[in-house]
PDB file of N, CA and C in Angstrom:
ATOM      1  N   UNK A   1     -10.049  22.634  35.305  1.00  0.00           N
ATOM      2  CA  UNK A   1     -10.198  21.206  35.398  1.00  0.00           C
ATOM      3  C   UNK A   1      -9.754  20.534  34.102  1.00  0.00           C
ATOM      4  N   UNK A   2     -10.576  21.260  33.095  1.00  0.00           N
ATOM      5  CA  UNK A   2      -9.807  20.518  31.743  1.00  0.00           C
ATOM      6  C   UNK A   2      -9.376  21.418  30.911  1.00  0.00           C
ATOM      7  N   UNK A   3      -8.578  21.166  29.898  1.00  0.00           N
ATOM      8  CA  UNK A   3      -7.791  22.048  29.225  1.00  0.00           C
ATOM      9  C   UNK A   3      -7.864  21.776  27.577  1.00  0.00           C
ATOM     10  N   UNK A   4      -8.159  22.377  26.827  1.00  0.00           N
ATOM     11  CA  UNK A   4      -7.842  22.053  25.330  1.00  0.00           C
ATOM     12  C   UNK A   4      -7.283  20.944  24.888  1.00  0.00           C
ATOM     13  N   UNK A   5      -5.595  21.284  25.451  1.00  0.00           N
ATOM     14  CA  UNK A   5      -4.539  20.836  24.964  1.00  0.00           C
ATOM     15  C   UNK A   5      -4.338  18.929  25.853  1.00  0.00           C
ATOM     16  N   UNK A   6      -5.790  18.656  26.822  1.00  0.00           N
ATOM     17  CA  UNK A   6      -5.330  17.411  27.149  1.00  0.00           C
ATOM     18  C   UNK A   6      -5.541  15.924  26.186  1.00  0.00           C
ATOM     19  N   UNK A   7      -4.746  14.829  26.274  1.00  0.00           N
ATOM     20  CA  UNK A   7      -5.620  14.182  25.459  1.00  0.00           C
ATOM     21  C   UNK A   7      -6.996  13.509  25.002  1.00  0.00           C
ATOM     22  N   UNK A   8      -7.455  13.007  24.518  1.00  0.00           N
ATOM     23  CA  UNK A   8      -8.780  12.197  24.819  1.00  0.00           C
ATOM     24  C   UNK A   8      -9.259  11.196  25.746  1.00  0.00           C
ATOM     25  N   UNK A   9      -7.977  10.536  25.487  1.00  0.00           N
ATOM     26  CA  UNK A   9      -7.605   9.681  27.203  1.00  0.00           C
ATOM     27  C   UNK A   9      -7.868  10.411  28.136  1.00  0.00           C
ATOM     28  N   UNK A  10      -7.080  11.573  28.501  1.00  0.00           N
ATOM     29  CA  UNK A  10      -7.157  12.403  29.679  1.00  0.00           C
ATOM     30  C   UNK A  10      -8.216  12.674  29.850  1.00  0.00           C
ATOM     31  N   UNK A  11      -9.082  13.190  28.588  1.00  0.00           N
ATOM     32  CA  UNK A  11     -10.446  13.641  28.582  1.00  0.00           C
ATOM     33  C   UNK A  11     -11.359  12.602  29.131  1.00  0.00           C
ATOM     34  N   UNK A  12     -11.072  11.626  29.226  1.00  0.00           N
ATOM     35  CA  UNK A  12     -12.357  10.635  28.533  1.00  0.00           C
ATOM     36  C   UNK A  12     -12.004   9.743  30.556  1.00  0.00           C
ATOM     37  N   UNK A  13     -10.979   8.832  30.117  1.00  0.00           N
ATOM     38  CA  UNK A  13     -10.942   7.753  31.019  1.00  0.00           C
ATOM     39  C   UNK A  13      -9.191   7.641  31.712  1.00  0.00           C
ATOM     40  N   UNK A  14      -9.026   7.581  32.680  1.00  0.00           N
ATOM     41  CA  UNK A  14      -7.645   7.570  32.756  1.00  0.00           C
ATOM     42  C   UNK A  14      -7.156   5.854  32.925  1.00  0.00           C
ATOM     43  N   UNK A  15      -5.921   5.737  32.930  1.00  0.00           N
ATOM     44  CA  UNK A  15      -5.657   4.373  32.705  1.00  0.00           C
ATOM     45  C   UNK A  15      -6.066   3.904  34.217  1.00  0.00           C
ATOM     46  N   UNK A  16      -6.131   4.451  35.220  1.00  0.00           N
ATOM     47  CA  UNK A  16      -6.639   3.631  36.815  1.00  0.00           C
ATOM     48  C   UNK A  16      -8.161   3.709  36.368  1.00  0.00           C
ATOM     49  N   UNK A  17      -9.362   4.175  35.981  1.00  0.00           N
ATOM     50  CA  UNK A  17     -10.418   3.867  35.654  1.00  0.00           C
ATOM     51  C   UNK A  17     -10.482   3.278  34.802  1.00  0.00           C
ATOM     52  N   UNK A  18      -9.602   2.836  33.894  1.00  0.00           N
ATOM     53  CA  UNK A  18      -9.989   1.663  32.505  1.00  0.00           C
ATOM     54  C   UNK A  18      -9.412   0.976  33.247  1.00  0.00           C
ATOM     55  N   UNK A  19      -8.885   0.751  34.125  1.00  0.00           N
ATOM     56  CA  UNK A  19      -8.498  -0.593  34.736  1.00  0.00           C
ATOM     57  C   UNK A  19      -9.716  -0.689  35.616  1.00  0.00           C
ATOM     58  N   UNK A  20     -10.276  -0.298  36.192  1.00  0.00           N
ATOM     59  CA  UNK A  20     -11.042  -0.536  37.017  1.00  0.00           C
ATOM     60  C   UNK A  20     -12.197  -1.306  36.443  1.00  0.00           C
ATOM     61  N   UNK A  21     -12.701  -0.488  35.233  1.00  0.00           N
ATOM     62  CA  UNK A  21     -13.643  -1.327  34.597  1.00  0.00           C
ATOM     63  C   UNK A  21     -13.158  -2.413  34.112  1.00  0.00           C
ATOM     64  N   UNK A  22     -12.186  -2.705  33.397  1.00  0.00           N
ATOM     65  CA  UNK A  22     -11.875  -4.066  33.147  1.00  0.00           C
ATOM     66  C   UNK A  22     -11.644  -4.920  34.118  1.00  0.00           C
ATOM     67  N   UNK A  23     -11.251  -4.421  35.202  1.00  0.00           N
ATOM     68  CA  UNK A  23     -11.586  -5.623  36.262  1.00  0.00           C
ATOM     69  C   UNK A  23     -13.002  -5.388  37.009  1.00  0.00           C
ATOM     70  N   UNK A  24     -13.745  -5.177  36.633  1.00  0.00           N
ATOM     71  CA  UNK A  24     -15.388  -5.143  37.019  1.00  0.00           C
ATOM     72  C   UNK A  24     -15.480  -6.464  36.151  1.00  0.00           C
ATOM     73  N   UNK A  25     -16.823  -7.109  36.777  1.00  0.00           N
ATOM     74  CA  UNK A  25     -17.145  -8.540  36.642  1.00  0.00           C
ATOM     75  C   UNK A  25     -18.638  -7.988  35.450  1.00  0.00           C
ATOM     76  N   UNK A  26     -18.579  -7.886  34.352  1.00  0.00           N
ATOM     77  CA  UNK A  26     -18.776  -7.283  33.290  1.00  0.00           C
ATOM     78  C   UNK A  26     -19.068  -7.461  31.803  1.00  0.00           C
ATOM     79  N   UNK A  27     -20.145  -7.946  31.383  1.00  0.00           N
ATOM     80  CA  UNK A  27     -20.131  -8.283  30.357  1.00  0.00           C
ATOM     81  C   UNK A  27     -19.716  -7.398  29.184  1.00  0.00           C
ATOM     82  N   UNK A  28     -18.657  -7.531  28.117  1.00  0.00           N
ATOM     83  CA  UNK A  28     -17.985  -6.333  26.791  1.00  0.00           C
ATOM     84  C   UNK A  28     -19.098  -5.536  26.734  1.00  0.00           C
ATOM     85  N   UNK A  29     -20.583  -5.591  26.794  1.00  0.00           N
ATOM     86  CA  UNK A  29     -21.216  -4.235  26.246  1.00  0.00           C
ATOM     87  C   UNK A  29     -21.266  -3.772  27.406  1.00  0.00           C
ATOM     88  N   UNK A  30     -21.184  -4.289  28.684  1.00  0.00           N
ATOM     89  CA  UNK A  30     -21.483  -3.276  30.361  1.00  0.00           C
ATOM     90  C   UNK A  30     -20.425  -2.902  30.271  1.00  0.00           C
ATOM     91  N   UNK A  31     -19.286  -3.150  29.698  1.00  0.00           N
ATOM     92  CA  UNK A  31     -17.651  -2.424  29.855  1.00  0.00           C
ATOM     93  C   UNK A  31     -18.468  -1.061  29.112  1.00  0.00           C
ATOM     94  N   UNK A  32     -18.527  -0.940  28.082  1.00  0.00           N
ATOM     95  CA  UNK A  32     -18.543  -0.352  26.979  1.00  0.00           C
ATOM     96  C   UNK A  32     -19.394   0.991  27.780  1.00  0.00           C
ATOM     97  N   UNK A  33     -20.524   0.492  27.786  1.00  0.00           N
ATOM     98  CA  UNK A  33     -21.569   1.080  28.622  1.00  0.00           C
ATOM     99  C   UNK A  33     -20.905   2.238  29.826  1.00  0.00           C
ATOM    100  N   UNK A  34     -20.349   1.113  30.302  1.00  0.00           N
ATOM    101  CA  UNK A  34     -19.321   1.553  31.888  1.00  0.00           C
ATOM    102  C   UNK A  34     -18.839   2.543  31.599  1.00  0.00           C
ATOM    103  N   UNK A  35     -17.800   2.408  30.345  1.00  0.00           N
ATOM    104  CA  UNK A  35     -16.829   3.742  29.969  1.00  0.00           C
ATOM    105  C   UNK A  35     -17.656   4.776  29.559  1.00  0.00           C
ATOM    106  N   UNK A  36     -18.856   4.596  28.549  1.00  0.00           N
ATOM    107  CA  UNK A  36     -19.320   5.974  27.860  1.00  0.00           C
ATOM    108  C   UNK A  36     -19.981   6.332  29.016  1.00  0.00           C
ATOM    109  N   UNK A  37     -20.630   5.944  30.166  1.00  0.00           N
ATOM    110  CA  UNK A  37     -20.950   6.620  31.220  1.00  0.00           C
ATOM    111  C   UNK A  37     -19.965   7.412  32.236  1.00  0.00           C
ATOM    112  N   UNK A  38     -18.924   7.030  32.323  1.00  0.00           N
ATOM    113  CA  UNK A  38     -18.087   7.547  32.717  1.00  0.00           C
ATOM    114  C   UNK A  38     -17.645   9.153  32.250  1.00  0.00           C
ATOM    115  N   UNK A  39     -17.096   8.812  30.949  1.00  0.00           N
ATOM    116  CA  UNK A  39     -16.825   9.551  29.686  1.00  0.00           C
ATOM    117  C   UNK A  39     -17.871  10.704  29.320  1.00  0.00           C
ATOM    118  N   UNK A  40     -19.311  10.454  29.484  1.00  0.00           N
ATOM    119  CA  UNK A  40     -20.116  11.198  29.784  1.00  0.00           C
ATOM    120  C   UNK A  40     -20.425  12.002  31.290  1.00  0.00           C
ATOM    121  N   UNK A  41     -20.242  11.526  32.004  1.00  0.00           N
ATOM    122  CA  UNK A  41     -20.050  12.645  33.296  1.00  0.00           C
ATOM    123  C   UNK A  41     -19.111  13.266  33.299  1.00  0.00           C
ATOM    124  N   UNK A  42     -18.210  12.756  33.064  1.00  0.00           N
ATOM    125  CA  UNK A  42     -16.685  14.146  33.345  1.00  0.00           C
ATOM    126  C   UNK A  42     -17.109  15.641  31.830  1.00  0.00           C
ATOM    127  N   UNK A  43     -17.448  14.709  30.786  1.00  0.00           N
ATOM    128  CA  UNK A  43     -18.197  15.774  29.811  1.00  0.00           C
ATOM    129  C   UNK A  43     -19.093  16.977  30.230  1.00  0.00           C
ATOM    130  N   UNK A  44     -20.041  15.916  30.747  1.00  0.00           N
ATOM    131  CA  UNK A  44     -21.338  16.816  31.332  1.00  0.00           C
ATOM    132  C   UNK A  44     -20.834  17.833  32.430  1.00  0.00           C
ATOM    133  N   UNK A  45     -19.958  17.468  32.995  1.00  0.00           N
ATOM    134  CA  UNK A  45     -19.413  17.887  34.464  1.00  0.00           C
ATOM    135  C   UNK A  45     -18.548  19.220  33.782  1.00  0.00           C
ATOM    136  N   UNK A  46     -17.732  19.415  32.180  1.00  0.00           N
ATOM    137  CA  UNK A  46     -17.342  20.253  31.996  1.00  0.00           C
ATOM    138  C   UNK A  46     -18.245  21.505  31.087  1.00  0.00           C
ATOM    139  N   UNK A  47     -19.279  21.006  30.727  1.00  0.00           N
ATOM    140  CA  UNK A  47     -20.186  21.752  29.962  1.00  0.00           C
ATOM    141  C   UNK A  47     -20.814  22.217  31.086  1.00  0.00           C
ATOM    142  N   UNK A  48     -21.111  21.768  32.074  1.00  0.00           N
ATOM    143  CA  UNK A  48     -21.871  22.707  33.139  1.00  0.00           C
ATOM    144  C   UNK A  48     -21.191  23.613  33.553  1.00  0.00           C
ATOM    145  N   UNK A  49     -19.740  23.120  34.039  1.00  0.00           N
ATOM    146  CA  UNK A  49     -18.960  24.410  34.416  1.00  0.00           C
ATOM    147  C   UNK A  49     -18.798  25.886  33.642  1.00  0.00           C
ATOM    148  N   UNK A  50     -18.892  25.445  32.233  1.00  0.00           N
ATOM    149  CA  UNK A  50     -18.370  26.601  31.190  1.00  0.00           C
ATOM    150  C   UNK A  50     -19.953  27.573  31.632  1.00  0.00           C
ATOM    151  N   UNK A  51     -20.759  26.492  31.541  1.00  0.00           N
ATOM    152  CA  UNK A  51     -22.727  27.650  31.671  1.00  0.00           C
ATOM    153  C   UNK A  51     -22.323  27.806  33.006  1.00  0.00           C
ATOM    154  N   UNK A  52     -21.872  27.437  33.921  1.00  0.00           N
ATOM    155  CA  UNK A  52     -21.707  28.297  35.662  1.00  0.00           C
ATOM    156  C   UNK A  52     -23.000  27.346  36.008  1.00  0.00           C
ATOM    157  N   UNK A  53     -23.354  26.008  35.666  1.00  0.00           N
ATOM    158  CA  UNK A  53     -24.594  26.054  36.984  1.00  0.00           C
ATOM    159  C   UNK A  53     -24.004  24.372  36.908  1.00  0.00           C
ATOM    160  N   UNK A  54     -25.410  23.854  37.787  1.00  0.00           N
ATOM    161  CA  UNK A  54     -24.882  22.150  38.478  1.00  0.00           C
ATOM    162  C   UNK A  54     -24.900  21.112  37.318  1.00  0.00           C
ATOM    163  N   UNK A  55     -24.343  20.075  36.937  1.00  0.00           N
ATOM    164  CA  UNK A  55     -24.826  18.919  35.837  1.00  0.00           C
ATOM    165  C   UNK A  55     -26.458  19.060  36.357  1.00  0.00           C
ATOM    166  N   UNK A  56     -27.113  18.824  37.191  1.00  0.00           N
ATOM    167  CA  UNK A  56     -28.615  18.857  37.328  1.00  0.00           C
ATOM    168  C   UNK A  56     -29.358  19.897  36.411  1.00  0.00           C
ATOM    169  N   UNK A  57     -28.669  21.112  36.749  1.00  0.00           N
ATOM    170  CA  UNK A  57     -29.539  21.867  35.897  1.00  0.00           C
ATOM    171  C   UNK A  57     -29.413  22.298  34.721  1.00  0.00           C
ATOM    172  N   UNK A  58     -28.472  21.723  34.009  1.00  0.00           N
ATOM    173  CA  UNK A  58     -28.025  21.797  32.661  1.00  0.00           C
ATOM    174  C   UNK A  58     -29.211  21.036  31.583  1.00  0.00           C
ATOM    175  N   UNK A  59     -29.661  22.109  30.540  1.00  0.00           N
ATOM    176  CA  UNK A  59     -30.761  21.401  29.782  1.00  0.00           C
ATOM    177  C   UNK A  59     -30.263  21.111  28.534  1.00  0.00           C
ATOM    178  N   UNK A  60     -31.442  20.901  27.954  1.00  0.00           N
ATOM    179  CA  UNK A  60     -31.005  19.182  26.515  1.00  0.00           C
ATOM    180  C   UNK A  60     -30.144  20.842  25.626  1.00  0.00           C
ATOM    181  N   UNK A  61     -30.700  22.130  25.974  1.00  0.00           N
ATOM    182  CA  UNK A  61     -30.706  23.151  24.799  1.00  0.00           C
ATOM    183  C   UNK A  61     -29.238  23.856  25.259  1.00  0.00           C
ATOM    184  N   UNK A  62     -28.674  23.273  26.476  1.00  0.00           N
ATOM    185  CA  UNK A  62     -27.571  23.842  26.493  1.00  0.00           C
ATOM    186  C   UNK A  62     -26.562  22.615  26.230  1.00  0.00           C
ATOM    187  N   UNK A  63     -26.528  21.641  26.602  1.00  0.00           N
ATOM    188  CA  UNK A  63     -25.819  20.577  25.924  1.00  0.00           C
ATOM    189  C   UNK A  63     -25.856  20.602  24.136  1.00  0.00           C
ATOM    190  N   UNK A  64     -26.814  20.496  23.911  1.00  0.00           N
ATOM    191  CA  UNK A  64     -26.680  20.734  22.283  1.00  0.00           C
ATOM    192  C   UNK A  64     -26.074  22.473  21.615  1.00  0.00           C
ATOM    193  N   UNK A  65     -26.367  23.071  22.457  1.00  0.00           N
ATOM    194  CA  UNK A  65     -25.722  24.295  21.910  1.00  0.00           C
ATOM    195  C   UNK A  65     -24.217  24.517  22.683  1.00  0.00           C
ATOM    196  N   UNK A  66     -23.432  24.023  23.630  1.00  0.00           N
ATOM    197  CA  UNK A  66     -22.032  23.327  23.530  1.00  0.00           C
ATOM    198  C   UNK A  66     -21.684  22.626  22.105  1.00  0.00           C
ATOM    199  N   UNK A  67     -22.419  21.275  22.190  1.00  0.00           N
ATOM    200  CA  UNK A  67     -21.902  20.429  20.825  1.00  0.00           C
ATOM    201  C   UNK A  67     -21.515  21.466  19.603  1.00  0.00           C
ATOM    202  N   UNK A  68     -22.511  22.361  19.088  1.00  0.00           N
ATOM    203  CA  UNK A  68     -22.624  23.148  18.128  1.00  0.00           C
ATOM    204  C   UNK A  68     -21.032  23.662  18.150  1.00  0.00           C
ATOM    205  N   UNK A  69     -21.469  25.013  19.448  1.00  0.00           N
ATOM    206  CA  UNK A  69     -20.242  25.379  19.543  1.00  0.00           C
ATOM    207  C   UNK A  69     -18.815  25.116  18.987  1.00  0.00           C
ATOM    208  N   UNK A  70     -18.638  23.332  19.724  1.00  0.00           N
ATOM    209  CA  UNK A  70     -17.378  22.791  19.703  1.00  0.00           C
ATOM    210  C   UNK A  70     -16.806  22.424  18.312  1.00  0.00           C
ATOM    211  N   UNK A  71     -18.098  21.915  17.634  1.00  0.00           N
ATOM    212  CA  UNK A  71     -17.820  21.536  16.084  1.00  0.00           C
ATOM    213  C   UNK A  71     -17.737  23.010  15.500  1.00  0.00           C
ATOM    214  N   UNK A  72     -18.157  24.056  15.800  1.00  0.00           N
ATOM    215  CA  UNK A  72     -17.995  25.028  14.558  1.00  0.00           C
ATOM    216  C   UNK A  72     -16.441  25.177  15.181  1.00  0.00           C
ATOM    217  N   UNK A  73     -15.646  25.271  16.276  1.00  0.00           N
ATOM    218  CA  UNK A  73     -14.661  26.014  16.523  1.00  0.00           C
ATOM    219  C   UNK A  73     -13.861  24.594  15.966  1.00  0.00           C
ATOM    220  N   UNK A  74     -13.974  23.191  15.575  1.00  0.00           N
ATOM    221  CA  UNK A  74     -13.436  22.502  15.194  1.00  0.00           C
ATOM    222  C   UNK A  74     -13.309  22.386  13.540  1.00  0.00           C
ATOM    223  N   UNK A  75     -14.261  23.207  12.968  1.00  0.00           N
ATOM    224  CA  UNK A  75     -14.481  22.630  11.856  1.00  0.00           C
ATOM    225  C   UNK A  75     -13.264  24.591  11.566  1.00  0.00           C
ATOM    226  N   UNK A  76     -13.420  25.689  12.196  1.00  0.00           N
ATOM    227  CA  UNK A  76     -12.912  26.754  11.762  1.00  0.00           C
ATOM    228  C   UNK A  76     -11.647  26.777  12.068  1.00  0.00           C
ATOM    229  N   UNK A  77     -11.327  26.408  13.152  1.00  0.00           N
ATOM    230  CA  UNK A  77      -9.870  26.354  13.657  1.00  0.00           C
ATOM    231  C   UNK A  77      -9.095  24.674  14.137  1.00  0.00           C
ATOM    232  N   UNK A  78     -10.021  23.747  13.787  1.00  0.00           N
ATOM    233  CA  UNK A  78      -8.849  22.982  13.681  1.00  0.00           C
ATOM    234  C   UNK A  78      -9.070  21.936  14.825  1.00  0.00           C
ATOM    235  N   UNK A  79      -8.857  20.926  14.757  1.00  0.00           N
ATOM    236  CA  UNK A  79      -9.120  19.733  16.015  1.00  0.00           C
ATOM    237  C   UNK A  79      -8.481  19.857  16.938  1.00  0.00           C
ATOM    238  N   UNK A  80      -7.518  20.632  17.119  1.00  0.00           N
ATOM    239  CA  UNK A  80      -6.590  20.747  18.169  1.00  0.00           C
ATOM    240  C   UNK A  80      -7.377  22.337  19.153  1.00  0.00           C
ATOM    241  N   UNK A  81      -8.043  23.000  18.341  1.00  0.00           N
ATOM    242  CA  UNK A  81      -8.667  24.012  19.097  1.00  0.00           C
ATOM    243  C   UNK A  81      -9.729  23.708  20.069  1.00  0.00           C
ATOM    244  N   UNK A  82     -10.430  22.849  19.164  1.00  0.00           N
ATOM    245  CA  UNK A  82     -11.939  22.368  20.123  1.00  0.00           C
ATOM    246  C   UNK A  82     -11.645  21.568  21.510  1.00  0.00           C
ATOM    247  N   UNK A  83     -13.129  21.495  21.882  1.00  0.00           N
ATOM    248  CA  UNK A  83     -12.612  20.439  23.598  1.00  0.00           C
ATOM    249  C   UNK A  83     -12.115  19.275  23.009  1.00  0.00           C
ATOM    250  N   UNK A  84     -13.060  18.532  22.223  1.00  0.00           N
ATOM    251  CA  UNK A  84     -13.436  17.203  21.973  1.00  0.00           C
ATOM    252  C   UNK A  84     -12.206  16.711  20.948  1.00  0.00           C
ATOM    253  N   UNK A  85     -11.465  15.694  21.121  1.00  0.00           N
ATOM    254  CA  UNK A  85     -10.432  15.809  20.016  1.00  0.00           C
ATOM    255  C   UNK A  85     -11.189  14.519  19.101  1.00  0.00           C
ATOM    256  N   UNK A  86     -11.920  14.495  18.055  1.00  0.00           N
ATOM    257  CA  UNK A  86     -11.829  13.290  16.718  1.00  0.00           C
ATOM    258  C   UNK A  86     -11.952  13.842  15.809  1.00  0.00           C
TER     259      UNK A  86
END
């Protein structure tokens, strides 16, 4: 589903869903809101896959031990290695 090498865009929001929210009737922080919710399910949706079980049953201790993960393989090999590209 996702790949290293996609961008953050790709990662995050594609340009037909940032359009979508910007044409939602929306106040700038419900945009904002809109996207990091977004941006956060397709996340969540790939951290569950890597543990093999549902976004439901994914806990606070496996989400935070992803994060870990991603920053040590970012901080050892490089921003282009990790999921998360900043």
């Amino acid at each position: 589903m996702f790949s290293s090498s996609q961008s953050p865009s790709e990662q995050f929001l594609t340009l037909e869903e940032s359009a979508k929210v910007d044409a939602a009737l929306l106040s700038s922080s419900e945009k904002f809101l809109t996207r990091l919710t977004i941006s956060s399910h397709k996340l969540l949706k790939h951290i569950a896959q890597e543990y093999g079980v549902t976004i439901e049953n994914l806990t606070t201790q496996q989400i935070v031990a992803w994060f870990e993960k991603d920053s040590k393989i970012r901080m050892e090999q490089g921003v282009e290695a990790a999921f998360l590209k900043w």
